[in-house]
PDB file of N, CA and C in Angstrom:
ATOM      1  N   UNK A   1    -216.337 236.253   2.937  1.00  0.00           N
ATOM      2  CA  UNK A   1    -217.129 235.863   1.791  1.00  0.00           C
ATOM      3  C   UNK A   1    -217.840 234.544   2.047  1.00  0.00           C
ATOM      4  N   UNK A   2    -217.137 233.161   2.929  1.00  0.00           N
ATOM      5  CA  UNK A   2    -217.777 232.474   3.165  1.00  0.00           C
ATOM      6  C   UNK A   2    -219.168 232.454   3.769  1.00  0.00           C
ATOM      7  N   UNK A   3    -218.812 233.546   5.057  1.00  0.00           N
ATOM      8  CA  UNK A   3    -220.014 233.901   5.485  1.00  0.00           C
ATOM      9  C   UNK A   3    -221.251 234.374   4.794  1.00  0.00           C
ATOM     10  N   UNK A   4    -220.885 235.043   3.868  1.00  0.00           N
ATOM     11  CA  UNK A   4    -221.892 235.723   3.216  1.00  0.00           C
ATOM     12  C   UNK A   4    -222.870 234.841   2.084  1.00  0.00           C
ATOM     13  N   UNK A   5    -222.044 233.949   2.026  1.00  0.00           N
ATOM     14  CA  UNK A   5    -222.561 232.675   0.959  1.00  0.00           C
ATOM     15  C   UNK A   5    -222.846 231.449   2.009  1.00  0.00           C
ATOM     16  N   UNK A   6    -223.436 231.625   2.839  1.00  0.00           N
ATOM     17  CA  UNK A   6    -224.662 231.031   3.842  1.00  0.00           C
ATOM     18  C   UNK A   6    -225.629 231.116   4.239  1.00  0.00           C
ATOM     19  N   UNK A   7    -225.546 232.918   4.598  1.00  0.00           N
ATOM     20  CA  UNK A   7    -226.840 233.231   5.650  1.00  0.00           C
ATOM     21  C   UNK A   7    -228.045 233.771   4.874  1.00  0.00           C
ATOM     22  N   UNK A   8    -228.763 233.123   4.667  1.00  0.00           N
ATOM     23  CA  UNK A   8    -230.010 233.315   4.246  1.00  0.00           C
ATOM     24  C   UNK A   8    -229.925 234.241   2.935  1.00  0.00           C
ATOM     25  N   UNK A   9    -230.895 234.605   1.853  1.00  0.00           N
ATOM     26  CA  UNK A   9    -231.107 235.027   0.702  1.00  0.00           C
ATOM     27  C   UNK A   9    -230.657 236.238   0.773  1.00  0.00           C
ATOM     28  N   UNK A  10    -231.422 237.234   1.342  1.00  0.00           N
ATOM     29  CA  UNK A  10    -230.906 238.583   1.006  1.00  0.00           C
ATOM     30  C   UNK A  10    -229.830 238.991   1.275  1.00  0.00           C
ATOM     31  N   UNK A  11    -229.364 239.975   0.454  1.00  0.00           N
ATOM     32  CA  UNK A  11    -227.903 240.033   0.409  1.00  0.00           C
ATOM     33  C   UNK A  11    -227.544 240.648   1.539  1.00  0.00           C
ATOM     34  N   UNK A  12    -228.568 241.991   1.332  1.00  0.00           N
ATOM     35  CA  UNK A  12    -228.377 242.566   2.900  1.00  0.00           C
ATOM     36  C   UNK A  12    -228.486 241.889   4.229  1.00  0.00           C
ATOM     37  N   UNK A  13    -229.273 241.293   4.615  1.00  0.00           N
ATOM     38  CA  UNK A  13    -228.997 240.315   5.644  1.00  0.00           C
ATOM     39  C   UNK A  13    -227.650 239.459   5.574  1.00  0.00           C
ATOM     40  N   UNK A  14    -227.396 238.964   4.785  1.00  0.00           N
ATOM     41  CA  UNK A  14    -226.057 237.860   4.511  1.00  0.00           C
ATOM     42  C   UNK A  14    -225.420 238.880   4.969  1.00  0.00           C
ATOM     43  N   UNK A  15    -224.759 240.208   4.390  1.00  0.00           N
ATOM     44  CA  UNK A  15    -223.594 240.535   4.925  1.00  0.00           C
ATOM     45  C   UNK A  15    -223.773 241.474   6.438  1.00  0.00           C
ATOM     46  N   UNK A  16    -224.987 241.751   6.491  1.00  0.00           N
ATOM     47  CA  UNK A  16    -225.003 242.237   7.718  1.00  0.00           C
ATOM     48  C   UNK A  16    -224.507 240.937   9.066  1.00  0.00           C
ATOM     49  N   UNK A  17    -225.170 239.663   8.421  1.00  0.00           N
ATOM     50  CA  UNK A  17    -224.997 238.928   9.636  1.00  0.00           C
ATOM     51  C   UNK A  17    -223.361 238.464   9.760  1.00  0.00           C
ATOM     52  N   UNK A  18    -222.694 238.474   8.582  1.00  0.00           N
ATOM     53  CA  UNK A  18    -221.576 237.914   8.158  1.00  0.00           C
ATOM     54  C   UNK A  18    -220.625 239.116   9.299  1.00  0.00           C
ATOM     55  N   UNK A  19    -220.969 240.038   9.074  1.00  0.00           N
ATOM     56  CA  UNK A  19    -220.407 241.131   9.728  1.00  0.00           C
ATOM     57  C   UNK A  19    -220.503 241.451  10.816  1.00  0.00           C
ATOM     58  N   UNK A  20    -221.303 240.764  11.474  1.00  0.00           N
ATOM     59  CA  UNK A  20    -221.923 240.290  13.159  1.00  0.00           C
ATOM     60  C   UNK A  20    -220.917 239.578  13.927  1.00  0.00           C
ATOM     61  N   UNK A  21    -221.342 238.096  12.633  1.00  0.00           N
ATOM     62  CA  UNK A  21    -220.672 236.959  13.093  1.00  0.00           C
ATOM     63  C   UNK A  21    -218.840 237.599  12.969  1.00  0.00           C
ATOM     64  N   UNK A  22    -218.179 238.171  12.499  1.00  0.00           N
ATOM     65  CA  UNK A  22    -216.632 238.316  11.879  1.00  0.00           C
ATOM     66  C   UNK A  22    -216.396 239.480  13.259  1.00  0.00           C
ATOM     67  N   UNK A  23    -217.150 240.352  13.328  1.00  0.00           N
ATOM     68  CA  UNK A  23    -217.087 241.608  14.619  1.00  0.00           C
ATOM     69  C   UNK A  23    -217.178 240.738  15.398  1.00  0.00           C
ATOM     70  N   UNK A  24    -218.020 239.952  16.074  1.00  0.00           N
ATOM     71  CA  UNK A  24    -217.849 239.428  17.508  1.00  0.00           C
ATOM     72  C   UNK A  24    -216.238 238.689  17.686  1.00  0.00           C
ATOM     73  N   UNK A  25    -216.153 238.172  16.855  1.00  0.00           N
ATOM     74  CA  UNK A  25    -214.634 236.709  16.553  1.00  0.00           C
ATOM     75  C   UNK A  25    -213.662 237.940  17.007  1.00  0.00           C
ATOM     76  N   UNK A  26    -213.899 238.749  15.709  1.00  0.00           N
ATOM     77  CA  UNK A  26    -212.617 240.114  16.154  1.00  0.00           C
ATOM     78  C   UNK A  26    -212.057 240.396  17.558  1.00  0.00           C
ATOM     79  N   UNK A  27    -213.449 241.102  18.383  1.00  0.00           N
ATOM     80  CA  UNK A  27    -213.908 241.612  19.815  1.00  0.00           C
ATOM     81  C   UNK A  27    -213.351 240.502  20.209  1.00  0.00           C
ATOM     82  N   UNK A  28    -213.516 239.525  20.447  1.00  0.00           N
ATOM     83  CA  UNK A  28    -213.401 238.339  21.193  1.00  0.00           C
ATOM     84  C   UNK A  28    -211.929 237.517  21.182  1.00  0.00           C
ATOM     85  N   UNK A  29    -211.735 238.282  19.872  1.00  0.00           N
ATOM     86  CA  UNK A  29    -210.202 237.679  19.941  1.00  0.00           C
ATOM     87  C   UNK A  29    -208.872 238.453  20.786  1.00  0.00           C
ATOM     88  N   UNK A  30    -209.516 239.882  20.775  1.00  0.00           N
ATOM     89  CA  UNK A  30    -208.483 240.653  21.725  1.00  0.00           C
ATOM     90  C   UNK A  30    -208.823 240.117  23.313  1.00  0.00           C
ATOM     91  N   UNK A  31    -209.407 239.218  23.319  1.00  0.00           N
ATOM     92  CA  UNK A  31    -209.551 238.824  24.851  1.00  0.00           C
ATOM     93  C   UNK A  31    -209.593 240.127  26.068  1.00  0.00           C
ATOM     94  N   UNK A  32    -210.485 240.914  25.861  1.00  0.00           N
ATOM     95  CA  UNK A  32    -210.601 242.145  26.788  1.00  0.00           C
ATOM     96  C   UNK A  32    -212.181 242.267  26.710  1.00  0.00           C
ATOM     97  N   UNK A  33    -212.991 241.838  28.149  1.00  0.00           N
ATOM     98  CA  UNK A  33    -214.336 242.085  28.140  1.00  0.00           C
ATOM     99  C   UNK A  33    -214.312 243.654  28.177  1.00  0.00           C
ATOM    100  N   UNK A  34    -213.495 244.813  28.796  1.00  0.00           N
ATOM    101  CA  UNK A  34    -213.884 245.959  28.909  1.00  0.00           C
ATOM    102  C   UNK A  34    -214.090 246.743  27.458  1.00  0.00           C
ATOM    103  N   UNK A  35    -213.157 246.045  26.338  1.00  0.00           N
ATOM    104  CA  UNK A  35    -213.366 246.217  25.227  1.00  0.00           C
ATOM    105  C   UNK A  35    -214.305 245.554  23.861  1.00  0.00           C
ATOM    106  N   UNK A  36    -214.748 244.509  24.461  1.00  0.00           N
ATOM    107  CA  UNK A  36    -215.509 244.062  23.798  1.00  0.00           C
ATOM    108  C   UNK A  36    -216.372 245.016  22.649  1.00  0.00           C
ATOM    109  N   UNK A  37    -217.527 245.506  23.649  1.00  0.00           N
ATOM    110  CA  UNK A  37    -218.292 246.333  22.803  1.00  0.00           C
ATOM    111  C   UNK A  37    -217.530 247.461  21.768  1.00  0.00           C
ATOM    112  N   UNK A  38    -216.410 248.325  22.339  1.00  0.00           N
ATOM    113  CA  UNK A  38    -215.785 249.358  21.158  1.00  0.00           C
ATOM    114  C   UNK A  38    -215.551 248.301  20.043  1.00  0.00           C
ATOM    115  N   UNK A  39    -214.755 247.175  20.699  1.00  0.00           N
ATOM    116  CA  UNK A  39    -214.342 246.634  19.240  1.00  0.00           C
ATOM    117  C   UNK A  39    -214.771 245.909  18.381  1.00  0.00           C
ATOM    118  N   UNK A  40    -216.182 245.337  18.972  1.00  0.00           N
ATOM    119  CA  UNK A  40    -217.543 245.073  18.243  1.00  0.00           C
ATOM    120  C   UNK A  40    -217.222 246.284  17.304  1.00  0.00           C
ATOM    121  N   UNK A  41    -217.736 247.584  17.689  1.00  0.00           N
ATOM    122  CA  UNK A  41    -217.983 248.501  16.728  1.00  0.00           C
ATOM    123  C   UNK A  41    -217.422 248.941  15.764  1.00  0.00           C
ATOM    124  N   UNK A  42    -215.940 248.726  16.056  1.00  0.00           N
ATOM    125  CA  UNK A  42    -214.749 248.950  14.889  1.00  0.00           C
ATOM    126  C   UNK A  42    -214.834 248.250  14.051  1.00  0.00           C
ATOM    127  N   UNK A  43    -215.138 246.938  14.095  1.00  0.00           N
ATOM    128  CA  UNK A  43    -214.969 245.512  13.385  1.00  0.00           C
ATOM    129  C   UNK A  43    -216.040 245.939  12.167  1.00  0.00           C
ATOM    130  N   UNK A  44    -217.340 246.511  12.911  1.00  0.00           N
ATOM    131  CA  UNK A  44    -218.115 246.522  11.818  1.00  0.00           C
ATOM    132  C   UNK A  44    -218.500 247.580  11.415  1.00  0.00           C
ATOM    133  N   UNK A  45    -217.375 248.817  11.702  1.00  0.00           N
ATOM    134  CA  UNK A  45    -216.765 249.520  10.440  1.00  0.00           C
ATOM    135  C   UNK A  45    -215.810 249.405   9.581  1.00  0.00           C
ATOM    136  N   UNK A  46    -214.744 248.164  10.073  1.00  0.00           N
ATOM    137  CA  UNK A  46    -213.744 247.640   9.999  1.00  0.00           C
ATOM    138  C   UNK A  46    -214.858 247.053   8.248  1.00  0.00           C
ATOM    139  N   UNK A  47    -215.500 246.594   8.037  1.00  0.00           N
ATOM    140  CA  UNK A  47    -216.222 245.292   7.552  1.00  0.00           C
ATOM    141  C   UNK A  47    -217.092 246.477   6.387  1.00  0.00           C
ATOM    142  N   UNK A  48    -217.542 247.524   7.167  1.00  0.00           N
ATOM    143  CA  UNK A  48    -218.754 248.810   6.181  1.00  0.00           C
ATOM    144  C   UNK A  48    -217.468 249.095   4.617  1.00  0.00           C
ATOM    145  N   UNK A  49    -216.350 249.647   5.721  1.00  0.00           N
ATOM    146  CA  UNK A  49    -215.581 250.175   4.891  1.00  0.00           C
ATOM    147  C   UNK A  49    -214.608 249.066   3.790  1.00  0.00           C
ATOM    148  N   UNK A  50    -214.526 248.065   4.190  1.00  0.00           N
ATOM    149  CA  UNK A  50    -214.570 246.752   2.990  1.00  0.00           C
ATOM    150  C   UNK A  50    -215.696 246.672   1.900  1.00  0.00           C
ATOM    151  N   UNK A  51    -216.853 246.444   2.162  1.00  0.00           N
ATOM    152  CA  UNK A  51    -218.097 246.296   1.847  1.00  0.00           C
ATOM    153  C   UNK A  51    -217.859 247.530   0.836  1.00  0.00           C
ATOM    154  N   UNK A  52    -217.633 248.954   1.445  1.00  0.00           N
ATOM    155  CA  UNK A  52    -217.977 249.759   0.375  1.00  0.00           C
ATOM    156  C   UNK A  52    -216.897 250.583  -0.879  1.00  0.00           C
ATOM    157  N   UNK A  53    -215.516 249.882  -0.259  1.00  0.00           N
ATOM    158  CA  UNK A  53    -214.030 250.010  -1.407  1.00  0.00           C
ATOM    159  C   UNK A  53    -213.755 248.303  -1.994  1.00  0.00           C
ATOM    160  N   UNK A  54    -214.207 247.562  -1.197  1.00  0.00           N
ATOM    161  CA  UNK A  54    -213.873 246.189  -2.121  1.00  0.00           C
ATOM    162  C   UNK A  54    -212.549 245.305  -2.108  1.00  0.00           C
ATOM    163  N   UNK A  55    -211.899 246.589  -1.141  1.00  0.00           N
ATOM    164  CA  UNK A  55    -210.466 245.595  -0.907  1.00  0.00           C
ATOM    165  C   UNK A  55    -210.056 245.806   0.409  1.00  0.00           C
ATOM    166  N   UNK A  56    -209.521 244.999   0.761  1.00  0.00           N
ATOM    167  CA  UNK A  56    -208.802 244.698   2.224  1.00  0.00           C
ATOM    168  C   UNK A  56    -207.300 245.574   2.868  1.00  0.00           C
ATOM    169  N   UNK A  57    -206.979 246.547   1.586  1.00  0.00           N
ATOM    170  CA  UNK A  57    -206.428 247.109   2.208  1.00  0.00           C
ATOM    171  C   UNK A  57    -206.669 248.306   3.105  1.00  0.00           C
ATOM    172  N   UNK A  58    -207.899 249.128   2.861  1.00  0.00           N
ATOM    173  CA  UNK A  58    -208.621 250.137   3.223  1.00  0.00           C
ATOM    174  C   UNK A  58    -209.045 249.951   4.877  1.00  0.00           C
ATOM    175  N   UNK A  59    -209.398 248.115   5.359  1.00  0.00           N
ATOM    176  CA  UNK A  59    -209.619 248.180   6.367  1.00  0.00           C
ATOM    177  C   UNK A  59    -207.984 248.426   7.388  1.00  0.00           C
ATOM    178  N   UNK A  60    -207.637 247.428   6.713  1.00  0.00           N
ATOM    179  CA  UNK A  60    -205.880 247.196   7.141  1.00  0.00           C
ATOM    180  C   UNK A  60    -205.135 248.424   7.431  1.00  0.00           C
ATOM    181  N   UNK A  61    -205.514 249.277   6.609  1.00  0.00           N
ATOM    182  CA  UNK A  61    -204.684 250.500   6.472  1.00  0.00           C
ATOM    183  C   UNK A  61    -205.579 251.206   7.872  1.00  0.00           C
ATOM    184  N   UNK A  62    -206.925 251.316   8.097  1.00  0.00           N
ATOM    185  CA  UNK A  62    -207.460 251.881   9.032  1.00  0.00           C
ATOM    186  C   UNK A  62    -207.219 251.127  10.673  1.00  0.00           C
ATOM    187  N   UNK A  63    -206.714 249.769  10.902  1.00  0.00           N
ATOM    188  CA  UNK A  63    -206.623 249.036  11.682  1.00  0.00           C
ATOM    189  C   UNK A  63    -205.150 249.505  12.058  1.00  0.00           C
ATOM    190  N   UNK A  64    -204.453 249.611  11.306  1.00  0.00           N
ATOM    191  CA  UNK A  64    -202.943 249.804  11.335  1.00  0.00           C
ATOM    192  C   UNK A  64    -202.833 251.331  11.789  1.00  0.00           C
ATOM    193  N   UNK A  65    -203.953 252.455  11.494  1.00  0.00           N
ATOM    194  CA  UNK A  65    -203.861 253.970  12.024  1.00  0.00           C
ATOM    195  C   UNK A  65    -204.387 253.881  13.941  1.00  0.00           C
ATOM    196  N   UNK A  66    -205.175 252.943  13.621  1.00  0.00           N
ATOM    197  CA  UNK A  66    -205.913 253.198  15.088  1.00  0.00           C
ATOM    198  C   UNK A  66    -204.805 252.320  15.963  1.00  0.00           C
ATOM    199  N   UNK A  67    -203.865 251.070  15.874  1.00  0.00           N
ATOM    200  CA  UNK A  67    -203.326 250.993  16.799  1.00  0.00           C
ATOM    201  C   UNK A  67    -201.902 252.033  16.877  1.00  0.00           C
ATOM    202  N   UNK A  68    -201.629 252.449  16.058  1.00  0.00           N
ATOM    203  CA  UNK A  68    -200.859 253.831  15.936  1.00  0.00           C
ATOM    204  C   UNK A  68    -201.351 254.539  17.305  1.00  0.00           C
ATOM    205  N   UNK A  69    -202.536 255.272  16.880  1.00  0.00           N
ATOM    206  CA  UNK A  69    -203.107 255.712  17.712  1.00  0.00           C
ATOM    207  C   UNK A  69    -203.124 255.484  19.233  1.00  0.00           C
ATOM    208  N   UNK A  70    -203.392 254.633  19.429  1.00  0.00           N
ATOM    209  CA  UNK A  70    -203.493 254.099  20.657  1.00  0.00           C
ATOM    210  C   UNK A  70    -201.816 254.071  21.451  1.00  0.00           C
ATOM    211  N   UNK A  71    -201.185 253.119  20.444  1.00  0.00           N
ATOM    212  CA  UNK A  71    -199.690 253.554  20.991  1.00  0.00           C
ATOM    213  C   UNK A  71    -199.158 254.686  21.297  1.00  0.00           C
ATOM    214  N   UNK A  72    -199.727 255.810  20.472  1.00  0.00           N
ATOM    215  CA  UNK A  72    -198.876 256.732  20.754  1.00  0.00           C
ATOM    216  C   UNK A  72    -199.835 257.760  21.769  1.00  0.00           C
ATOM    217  N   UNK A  73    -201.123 257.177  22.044  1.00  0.00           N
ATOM    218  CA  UNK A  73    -201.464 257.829  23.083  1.00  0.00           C
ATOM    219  C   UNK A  73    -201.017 256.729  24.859  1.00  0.00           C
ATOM    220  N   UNK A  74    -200.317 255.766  24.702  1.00  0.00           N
ATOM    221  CA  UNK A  74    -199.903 255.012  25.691  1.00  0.00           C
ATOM    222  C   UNK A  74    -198.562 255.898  26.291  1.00  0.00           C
ATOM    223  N   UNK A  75    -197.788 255.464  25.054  1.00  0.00           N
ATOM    224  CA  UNK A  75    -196.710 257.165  24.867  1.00  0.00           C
ATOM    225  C   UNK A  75    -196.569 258.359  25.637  1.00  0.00           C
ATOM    226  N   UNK A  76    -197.249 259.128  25.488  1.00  0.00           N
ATOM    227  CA  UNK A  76    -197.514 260.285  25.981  1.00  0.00           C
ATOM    228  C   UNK A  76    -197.927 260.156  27.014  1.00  0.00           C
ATOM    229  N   UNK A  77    -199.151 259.121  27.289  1.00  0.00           N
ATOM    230  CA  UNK A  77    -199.593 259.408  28.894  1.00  0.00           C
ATOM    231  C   UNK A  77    -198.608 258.729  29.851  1.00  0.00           C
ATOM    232  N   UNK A  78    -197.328 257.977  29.695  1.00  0.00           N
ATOM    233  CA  UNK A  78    -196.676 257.018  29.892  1.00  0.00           C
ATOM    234  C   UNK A  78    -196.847 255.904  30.762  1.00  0.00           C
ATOM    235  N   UNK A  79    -197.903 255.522  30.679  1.00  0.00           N
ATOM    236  CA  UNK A  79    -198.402 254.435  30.752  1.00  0.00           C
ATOM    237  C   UNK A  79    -197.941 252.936  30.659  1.00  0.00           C
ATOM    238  N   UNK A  80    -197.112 252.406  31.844  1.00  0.00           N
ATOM    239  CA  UNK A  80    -196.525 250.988  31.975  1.00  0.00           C
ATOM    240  C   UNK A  80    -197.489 250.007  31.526  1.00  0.00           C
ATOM    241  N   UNK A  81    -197.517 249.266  30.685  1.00  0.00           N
ATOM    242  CA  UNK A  81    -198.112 247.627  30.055  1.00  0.00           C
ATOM    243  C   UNK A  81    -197.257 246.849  30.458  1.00  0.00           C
TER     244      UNK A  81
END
């Protein structure tokens, strides 16, 4: 929300950029260049699907399925980390 109550007038721009700026931090915070870009992209569906239910659990709940996901495809392929 901070973000969005900065970047320039239109609303649409504000949260598009807000959602730029919050996706890259995301991407960037898992410290993985090979992932960068997917998780650019999650972030700012991560951010659509906020934007369009209004609460934070909807993303959370979708963040919390996909590393599911991922674990349990580490799982199966058995795959040492």
């Amino acid at each position: 929300k901070v973000l969005k109550g900065v970047m320039g007038e239109s609303r649409r721009l504000r949260v598009l950029a807000a959602a730029a700026v919050v996706a890259a931090l995301f991407a960037a915070a898992h410290s993985s260049a090979f992932a960068f870009v997917p998780l650019f992209v999650l972030s700012l569906f991560f951010t659509a699907l906020y934007e369009r239910t209004g609460s934070i659990f909807a993303p959370i709940l979708c963040h919390g399925l996909f590393n599911l996901f991922n674990i349990s495809m580490v799982l199966i392929a058995g795959v040492q980390c």
